[in-house]
PDB file of N, CA and C in Angstrom:
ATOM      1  N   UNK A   1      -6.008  19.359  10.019  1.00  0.00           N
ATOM      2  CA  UNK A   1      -6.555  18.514   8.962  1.00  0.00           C
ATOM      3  C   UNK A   1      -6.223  17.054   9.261  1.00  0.00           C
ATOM      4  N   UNK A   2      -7.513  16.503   9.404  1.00  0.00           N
ATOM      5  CA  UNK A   2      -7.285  14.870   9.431  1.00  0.00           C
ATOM      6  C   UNK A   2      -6.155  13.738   8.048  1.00  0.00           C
ATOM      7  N   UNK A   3      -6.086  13.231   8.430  1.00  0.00           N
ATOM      8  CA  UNK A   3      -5.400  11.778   7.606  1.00  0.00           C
ATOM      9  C   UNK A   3      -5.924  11.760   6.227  1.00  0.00           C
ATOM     10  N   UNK A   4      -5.725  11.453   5.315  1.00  0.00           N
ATOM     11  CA  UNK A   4      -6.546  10.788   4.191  1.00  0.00           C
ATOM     12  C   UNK A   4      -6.482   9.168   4.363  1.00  0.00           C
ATOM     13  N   UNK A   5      -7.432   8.240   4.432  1.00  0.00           N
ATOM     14  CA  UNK A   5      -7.540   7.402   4.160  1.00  0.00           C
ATOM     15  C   UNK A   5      -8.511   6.505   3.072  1.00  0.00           C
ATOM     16  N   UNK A   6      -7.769   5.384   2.748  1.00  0.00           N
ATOM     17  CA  UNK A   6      -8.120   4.394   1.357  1.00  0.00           C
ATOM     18  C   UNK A   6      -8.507   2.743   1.833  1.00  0.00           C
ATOM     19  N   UNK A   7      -9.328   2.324   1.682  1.00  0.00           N
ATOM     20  CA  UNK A   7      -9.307   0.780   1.500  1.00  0.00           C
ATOM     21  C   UNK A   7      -9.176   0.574   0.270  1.00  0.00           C
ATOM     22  N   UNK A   8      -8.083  -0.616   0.334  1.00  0.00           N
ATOM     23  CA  UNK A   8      -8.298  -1.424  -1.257  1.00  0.00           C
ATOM     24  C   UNK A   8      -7.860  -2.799  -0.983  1.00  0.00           C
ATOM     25  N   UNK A   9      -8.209  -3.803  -1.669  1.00  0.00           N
ATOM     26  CA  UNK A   9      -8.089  -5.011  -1.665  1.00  0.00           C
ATOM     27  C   UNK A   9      -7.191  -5.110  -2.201  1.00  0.00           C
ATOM     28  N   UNK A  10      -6.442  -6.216  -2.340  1.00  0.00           N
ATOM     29  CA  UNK A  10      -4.758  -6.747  -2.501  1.00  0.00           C
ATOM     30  C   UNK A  10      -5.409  -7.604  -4.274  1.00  0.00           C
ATOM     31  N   UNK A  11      -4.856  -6.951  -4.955  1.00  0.00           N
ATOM     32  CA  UNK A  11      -4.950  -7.551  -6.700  1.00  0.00           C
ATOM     33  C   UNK A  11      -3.929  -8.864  -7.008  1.00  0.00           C
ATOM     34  N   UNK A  12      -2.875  -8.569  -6.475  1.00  0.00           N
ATOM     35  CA  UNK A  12      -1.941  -9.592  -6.759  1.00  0.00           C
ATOM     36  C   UNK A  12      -1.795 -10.615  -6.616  1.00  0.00           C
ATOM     37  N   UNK A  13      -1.474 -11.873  -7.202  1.00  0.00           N
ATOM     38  CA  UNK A  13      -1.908 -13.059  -6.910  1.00  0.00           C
ATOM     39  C   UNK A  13      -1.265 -13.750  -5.970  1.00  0.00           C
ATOM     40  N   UNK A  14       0.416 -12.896  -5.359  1.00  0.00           N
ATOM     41  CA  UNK A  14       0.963 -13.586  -4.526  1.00  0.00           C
ATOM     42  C   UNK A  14       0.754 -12.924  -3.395  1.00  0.00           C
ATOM     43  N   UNK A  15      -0.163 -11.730  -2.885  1.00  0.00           N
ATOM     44  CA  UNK A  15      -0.352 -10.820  -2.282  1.00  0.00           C
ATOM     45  C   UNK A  15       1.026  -9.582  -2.445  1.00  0.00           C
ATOM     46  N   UNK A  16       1.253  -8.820  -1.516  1.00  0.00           N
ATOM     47  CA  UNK A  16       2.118  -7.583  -1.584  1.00  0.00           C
ATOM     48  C   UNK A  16       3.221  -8.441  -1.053  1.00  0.00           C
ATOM     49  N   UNK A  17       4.243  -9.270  -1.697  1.00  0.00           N
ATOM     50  CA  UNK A  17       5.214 -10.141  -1.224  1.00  0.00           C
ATOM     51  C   UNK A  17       6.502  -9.743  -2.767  1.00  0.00           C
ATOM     52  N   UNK A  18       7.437  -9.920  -2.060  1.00  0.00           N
ATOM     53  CA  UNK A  18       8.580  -9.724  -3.418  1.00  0.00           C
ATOM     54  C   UNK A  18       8.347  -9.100  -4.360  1.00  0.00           C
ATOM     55  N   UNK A  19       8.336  -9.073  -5.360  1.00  0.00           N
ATOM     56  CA  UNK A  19       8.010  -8.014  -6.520  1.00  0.00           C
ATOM     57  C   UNK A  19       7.058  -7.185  -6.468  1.00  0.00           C
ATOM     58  N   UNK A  20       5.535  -7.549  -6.346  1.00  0.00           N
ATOM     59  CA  UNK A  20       4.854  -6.382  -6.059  1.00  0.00           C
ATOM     60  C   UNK A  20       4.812  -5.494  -5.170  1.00  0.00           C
ATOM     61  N   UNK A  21       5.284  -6.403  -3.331  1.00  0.00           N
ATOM     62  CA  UNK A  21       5.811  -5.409  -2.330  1.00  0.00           C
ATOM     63  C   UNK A  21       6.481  -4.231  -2.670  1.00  0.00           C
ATOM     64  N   UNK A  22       7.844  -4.407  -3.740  1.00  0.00           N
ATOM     65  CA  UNK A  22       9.024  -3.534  -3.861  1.00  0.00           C
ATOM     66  C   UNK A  22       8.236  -2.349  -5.130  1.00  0.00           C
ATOM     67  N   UNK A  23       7.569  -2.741  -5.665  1.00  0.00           N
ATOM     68  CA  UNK A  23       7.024  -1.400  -6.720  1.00  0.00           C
ATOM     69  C   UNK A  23       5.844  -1.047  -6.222  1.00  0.00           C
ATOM     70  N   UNK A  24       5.182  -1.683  -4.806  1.00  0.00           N
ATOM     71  CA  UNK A  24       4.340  -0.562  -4.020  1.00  0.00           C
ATOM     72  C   UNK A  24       5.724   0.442  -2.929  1.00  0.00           C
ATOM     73  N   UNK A  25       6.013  -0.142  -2.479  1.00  0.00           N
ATOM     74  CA  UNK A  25       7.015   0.588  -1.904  1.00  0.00           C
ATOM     75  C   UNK A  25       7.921   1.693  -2.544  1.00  0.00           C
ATOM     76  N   UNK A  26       8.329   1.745  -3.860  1.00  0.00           N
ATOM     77  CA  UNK A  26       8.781   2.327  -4.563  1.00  0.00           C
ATOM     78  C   UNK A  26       7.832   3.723  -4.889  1.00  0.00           C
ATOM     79  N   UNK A  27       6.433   3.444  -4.970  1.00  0.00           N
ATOM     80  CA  UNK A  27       5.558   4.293  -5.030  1.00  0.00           C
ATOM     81  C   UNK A  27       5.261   4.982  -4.308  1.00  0.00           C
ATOM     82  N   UNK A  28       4.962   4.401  -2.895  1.00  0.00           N
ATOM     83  CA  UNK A  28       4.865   4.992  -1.691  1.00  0.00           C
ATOM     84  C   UNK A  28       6.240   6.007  -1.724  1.00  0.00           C
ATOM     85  N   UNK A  29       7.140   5.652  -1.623  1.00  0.00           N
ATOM     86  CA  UNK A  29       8.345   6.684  -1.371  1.00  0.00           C
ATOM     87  C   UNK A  29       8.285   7.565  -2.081  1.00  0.00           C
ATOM     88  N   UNK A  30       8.368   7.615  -3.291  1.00  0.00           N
ATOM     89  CA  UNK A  30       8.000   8.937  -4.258  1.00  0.00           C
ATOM     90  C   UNK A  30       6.479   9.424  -4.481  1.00  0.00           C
ATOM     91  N   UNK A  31       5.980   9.373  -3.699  1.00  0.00           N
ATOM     92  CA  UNK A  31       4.993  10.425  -3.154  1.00  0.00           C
ATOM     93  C   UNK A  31       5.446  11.687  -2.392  1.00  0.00           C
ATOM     94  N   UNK A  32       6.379  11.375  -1.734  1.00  0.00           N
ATOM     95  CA  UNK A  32       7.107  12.697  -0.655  1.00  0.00           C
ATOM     96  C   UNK A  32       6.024  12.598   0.455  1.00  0.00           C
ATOM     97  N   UNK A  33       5.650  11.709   0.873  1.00  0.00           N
ATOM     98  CA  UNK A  33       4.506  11.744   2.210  1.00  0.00           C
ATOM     99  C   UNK A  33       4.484  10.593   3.077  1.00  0.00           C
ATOM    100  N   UNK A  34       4.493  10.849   4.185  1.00  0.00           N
ATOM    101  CA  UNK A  34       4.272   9.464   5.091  1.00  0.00           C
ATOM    102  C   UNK A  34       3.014   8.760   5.100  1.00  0.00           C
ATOM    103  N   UNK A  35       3.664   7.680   4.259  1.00  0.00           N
ATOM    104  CA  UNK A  35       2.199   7.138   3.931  1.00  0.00           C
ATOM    105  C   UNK A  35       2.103   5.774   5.146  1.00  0.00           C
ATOM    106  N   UNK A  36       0.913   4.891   5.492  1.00  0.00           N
ATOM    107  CA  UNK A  36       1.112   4.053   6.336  1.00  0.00           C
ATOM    108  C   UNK A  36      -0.045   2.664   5.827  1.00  0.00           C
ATOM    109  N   UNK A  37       0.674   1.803   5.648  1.00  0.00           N
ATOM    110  CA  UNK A  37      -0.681   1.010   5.466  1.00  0.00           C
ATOM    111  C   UNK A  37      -0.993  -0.369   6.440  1.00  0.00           C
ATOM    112  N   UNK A  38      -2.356  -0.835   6.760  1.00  0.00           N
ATOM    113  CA  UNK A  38      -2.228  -2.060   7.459  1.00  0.00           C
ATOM    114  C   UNK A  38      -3.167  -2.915   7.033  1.00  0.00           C
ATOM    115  N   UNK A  39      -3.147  -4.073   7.896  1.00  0.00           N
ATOM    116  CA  UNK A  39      -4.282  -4.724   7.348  1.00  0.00           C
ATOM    117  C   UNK A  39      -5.990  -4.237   7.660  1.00  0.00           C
ATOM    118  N   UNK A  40      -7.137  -4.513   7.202  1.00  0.00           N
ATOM    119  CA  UNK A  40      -8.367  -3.951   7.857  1.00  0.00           C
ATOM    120  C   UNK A  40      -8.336  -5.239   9.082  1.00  0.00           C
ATOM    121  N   UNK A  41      -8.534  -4.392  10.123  1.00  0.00           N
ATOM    122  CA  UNK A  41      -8.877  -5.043  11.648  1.00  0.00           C
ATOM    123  C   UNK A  41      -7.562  -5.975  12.152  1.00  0.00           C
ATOM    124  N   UNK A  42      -6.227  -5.309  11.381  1.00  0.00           N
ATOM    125  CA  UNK A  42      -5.200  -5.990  11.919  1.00  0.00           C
ATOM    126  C   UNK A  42      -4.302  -5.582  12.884  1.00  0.00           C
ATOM    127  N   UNK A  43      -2.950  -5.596  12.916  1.00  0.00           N
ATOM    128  CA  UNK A  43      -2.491  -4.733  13.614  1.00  0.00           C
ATOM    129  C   UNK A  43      -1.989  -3.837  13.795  1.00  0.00           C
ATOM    130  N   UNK A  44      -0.898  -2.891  14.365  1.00  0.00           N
ATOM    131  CA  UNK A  44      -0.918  -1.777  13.788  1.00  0.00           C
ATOM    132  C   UNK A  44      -0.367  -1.209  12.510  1.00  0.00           C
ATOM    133  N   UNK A  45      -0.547   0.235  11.402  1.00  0.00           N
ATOM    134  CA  UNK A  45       0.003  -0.144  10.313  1.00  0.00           C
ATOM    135  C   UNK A  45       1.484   0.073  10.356  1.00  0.00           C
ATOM    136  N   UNK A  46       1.653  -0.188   9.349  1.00  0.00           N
ATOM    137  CA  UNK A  46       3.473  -0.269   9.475  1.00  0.00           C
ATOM    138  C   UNK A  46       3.990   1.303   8.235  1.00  0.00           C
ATOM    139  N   UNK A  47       4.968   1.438   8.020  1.00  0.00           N
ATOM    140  CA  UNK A  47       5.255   2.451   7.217  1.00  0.00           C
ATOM    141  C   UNK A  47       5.764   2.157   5.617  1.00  0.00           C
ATOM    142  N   UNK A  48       4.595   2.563   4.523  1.00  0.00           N
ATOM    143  CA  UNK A  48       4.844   2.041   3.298  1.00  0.00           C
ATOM    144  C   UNK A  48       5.795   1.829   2.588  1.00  0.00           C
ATOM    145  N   UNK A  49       6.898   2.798   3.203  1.00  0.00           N
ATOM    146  CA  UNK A  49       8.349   2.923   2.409  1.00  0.00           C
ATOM    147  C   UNK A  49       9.147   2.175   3.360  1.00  0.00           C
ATOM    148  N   UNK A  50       8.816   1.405   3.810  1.00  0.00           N
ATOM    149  CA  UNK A  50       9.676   0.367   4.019  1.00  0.00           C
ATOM    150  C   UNK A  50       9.333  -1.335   3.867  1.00  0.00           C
ATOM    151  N   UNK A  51       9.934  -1.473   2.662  1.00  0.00           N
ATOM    152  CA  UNK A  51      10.093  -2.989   2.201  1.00  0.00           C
ATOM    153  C   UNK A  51      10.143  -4.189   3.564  1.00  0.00           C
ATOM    154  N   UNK A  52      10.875  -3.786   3.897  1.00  0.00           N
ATOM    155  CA  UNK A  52      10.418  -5.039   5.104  1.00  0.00           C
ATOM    156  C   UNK A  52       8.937  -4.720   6.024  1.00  0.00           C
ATOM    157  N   UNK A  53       8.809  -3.168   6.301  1.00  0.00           N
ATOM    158  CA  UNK A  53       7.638  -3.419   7.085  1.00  0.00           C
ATOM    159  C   UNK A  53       6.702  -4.196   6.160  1.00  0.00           C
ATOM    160  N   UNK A  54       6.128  -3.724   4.998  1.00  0.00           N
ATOM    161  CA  UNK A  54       5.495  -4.218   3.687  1.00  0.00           C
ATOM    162  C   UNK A  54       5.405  -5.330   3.696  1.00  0.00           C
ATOM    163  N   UNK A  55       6.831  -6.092   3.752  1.00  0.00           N
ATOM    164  CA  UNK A  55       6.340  -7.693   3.450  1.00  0.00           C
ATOM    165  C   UNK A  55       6.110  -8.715   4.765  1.00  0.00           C
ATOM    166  N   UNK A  56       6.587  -7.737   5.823  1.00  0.00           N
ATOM    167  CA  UNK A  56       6.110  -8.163   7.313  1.00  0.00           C
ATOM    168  C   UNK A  56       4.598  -8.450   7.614  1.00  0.00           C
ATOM    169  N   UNK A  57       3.805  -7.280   6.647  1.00  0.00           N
ATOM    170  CA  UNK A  57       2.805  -7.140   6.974  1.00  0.00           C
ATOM    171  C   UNK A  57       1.737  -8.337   6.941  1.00  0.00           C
ATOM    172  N   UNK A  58       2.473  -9.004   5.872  1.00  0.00           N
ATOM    173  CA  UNK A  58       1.783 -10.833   5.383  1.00  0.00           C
ATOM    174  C   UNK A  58       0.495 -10.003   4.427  1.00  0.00           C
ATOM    175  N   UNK A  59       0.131  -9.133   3.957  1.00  0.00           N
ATOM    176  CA  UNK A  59      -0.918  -8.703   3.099  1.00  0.00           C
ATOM    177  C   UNK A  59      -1.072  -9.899   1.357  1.00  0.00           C
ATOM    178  N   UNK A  60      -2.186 -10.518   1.805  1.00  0.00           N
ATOM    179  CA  UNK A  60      -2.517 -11.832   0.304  1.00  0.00           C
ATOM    180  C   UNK A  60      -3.382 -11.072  -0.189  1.00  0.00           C
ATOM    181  N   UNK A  61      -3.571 -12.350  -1.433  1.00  0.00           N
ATOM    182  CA  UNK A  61      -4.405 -11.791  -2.497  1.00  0.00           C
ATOM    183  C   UNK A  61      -5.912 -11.618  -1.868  1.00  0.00           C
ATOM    184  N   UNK A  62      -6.284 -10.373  -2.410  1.00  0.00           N
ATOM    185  CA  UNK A  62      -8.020 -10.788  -1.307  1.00  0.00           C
ATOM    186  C   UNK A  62      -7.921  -9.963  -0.356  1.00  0.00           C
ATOM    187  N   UNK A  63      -7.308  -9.679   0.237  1.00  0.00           N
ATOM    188  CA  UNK A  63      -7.668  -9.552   1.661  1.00  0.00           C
ATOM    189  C   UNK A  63      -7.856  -7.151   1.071  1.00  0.00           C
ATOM    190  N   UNK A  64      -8.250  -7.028   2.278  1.00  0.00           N
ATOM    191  CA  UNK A  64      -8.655  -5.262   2.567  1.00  0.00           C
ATOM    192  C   UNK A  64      -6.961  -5.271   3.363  1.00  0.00           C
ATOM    193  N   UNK A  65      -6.478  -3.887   2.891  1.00  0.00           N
ATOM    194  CA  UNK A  65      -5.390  -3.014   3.295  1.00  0.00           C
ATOM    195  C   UNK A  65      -5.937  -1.767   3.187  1.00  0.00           C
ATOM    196  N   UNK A  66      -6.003  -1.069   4.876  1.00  0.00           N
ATOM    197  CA  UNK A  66      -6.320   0.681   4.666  1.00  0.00           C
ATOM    198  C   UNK A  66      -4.203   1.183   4.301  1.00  0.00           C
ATOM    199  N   UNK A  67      -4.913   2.203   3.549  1.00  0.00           N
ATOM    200  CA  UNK A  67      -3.857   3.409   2.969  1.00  0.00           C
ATOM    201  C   UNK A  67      -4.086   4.591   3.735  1.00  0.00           C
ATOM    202  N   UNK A  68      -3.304   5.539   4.850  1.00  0.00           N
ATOM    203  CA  UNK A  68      -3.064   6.475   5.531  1.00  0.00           C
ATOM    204  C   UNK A  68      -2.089   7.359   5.019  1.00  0.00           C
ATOM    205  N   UNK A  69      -2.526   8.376   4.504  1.00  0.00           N
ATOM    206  CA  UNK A  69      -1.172   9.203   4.098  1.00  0.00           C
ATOM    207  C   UNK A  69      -1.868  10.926   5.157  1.00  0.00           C
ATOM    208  N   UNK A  70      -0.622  11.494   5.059  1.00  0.00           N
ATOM    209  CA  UNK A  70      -0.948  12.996   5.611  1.00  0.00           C
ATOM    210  C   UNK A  70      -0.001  13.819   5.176  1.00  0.00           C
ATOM    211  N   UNK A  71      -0.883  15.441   4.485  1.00  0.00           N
ATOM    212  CA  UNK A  71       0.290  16.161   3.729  1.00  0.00           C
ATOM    213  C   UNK A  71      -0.194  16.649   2.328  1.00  0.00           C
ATOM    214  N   UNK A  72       0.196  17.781   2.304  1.00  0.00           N
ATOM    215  CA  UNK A  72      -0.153  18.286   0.794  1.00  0.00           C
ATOM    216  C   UNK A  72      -0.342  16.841  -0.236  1.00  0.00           C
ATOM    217  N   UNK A  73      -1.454  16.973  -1.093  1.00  0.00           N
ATOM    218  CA  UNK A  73      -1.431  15.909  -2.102  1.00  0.00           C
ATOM    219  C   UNK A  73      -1.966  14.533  -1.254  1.00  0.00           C
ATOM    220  N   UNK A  74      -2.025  14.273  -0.373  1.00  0.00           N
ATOM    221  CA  UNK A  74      -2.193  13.107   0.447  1.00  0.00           C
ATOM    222  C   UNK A  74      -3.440  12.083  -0.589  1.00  0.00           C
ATOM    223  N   UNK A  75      -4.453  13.186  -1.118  1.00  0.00           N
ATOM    224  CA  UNK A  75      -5.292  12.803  -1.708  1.00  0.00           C
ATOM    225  C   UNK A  75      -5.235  11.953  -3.092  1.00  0.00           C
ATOM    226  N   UNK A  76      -4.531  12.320  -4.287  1.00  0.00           N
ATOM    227  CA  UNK A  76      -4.412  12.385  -4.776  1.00  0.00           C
ATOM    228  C   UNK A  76      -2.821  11.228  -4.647  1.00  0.00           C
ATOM    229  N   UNK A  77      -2.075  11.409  -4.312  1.00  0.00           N
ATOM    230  CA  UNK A  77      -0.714  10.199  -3.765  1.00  0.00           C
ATOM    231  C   UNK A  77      -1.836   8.725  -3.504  1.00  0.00           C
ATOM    232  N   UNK A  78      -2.802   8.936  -2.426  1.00  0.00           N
ATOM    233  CA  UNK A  78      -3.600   7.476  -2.196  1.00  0.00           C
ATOM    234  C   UNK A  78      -4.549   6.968  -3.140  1.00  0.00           C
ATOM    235  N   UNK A  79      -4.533   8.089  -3.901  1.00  0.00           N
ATOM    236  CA  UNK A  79      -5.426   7.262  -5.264  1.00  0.00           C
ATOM    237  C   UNK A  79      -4.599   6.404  -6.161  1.00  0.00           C
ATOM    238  N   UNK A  80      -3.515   7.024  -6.376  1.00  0.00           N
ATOM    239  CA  UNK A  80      -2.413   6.393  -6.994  1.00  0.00           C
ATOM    240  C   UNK A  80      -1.998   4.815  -6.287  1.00  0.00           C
ATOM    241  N   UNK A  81      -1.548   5.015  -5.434  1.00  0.00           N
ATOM    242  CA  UNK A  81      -1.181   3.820  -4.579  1.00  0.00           C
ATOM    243  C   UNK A  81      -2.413   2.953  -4.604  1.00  0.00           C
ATOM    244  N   UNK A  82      -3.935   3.190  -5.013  1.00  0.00           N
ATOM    245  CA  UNK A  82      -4.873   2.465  -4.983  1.00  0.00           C
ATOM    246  C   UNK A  82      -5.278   1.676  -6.345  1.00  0.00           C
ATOM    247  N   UNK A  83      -4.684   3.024  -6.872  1.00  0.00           N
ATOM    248  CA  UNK A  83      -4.781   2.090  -8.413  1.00  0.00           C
ATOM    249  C   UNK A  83      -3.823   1.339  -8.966  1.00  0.00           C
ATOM    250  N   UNK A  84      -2.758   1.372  -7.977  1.00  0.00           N
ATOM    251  CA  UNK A  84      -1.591   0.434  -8.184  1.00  0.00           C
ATOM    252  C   UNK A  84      -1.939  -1.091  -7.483  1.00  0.00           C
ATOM    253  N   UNK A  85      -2.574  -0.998  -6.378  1.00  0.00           N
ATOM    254  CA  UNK A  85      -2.601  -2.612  -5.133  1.00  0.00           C
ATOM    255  C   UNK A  85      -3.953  -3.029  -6.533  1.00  0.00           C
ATOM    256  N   UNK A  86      -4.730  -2.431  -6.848  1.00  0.00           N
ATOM    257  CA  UNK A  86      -5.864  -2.663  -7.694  1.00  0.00           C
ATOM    258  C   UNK A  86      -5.690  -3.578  -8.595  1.00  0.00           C
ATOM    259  N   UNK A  87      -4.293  -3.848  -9.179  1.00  0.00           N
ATOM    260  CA  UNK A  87      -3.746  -4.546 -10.561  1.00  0.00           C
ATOM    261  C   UNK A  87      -2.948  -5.481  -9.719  1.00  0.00           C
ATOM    262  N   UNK A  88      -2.912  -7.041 -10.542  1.00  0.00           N
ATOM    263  CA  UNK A  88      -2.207  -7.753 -10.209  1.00  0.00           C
ATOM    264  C   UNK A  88      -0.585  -7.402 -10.840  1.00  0.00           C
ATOM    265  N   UNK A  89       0.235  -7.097  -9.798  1.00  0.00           N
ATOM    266  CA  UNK A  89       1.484  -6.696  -9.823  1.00  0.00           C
ATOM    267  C   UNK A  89       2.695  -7.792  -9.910  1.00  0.00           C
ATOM    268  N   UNK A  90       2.342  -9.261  -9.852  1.00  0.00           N
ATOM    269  CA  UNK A  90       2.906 -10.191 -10.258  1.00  0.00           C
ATOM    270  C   UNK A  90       2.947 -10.227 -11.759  1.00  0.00           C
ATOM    271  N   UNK A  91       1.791  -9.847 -12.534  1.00  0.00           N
ATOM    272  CA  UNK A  91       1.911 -10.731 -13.845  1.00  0.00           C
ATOM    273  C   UNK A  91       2.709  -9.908 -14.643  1.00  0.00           C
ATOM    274  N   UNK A  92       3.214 -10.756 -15.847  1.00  0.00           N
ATOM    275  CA  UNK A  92       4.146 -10.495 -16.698  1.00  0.00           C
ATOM    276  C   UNK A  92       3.146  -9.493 -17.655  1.00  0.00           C
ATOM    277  N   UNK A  93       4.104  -8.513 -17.746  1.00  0.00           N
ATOM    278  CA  UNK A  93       3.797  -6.860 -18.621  1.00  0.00           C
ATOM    279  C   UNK A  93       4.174  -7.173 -20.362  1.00  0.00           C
TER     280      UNK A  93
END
């Protein structure tokens, strides 16, 4: 069985940097799956549960990030993670 993969555009206004990086990352990890994300047509992806790869990645507001996960649920884990990058994760709740 192939990969599941997701495009979604970056919601946040500071892109996936400091705060929103750390509660996508947080998400990614409690999925229980190796998830991987990169930029579209960038370089290679890095691994979601890790905060530094994440904010290495330089991902801004705007821009396309594919989501790679593999593994029971894979489906269903990248929808989640999609409807999370979907919302601006900077603003005050």
């Amino acid at each position: 069985m192939s990969p599941s993969q997701r495009t979604v555009t970056i919601a946040s206004s500071v892109g996936l940097h400091a705060r929103p990086a750390a509660l996508f990352v947080q998400a990614a990890t409690a999925t229980g799956l190796p998830v991987q994300i990169g930029k579209v047509g960038g370089d290679d992806p890095v691994d979601a549960r890790s905060i530094l790869g994440v904010m290495a990645l330089g991902a801004k507001f705007g821009e396309e990030v594919v989501l790679t996960a593999d593994g029971d649920g894979a489906e269903a884990a990248l929808d989640g993670l999609v409807e999370l990058l979907s919302r601006d994760l900077d603003a005050q709740e």
